[in-house]
Protein backbone atom coordinates (compact mmCIF):
# COMPACT_ATOMS: atom_id res chain seq x y z
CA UNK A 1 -2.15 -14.96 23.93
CA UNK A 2 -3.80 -11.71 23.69
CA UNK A 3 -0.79 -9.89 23.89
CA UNK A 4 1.16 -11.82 20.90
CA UNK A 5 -2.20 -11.13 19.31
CA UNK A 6 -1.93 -6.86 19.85
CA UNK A 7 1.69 -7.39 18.92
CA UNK A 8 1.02 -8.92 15.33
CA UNK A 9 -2.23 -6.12 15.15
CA UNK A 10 0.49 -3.34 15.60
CA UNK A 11 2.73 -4.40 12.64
CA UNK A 12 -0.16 -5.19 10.74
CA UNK A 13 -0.97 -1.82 10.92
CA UNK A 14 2.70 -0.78 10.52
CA UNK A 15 2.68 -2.94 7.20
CA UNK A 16 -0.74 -1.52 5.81
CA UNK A 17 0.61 1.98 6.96
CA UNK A 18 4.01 1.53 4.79
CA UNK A 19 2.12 0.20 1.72
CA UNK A 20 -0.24 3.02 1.30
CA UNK A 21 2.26 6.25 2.23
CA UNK A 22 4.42 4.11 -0.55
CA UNK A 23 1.52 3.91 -3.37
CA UNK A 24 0.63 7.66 -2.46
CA UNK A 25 4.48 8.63 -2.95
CA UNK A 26 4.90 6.72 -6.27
CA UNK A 27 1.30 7.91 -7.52
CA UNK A 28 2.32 11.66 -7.18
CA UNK A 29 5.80 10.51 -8.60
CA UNK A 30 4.53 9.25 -11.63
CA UNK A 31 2.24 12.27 -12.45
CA UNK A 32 5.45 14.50 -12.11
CA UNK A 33 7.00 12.26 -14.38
CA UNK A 34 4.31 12.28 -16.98
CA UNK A 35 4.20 16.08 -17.47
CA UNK A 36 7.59 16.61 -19.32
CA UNK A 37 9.08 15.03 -22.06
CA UNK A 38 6.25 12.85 -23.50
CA UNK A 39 7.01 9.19 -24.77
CA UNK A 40 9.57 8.14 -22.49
CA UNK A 41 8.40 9.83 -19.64
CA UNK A 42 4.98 8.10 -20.09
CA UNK A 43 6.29 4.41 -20.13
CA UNK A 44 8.58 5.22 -17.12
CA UNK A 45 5.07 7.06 -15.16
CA UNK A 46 2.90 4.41 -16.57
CA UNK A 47 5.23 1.41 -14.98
CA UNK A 48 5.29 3.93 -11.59
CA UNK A 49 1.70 4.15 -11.56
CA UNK A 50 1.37 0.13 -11.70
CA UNK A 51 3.67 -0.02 -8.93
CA UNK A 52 1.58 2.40 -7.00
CA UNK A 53 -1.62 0.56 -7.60
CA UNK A 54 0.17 -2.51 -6.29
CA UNK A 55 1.21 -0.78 -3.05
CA UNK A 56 -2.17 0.22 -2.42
CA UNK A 57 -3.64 -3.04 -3.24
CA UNK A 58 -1.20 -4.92 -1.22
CA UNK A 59 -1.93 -2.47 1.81
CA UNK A 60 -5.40 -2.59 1.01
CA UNK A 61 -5.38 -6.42 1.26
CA UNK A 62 -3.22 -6.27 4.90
CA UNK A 63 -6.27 -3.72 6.05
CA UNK A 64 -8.87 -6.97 4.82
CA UNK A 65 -6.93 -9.66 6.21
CA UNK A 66 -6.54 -7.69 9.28
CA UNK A 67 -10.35 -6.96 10.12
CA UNK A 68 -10.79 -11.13 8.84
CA UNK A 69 -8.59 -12.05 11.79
CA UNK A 70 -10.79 -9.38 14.27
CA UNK A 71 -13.51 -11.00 13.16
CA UNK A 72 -12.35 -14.57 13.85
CA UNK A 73 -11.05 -13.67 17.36
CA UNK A 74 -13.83 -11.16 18.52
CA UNK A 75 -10.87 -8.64 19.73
C-alpha cells in the first residue's frame, strides 16, 4: 500500500512539474509575441497567455490535491 501510494506521489509531482515548466514556457512565449507587430500579434499572445494561466492553474490544482491526499493519509 504505501508503495502504490509513493508511486502515484511521484507522478503527481511529475504532472504538477510538467504543468508549470509548460505555463512558464507559454507565458514568456506570449510576451515575445506581443512586442512586434501589434493587433494580430496581441490576439495570438493574449490566447497564449490564457493557455499559460491554465497550465499553471491546472498544476497549481495537482500541487492542492496532492497535499489533500497527504493530509488524508498522514504520509
Amino acid at each position: 500500500m504505501m508503495n502504490l501510494c509513493k508511486e502515484i506521489n511521484k507522478k503527481i509531482d511529475g504532472i504538477i512539474w510538467v504543468f508549470a515548466s509548460s505555463g512558464i514556457i507559454l507565458l514568456m512565449l506570449a510576451i515575445l509575441i506581443v512586442w512586434t507587430e501589434f493587433v494580430l500579434r496581441l490576439v495570438v499572445g493574449l490566447f497564449v497567455m490564457i493557455v499559460a494561466y491554465a497550465f499553471l492553474h491546472a498544476a497549481y490544482k495537482a500541487w492542492s490535491i496532492k497535499k489533500e491526499i497527504e493530509k488524508h493519509f498522514k504520509f
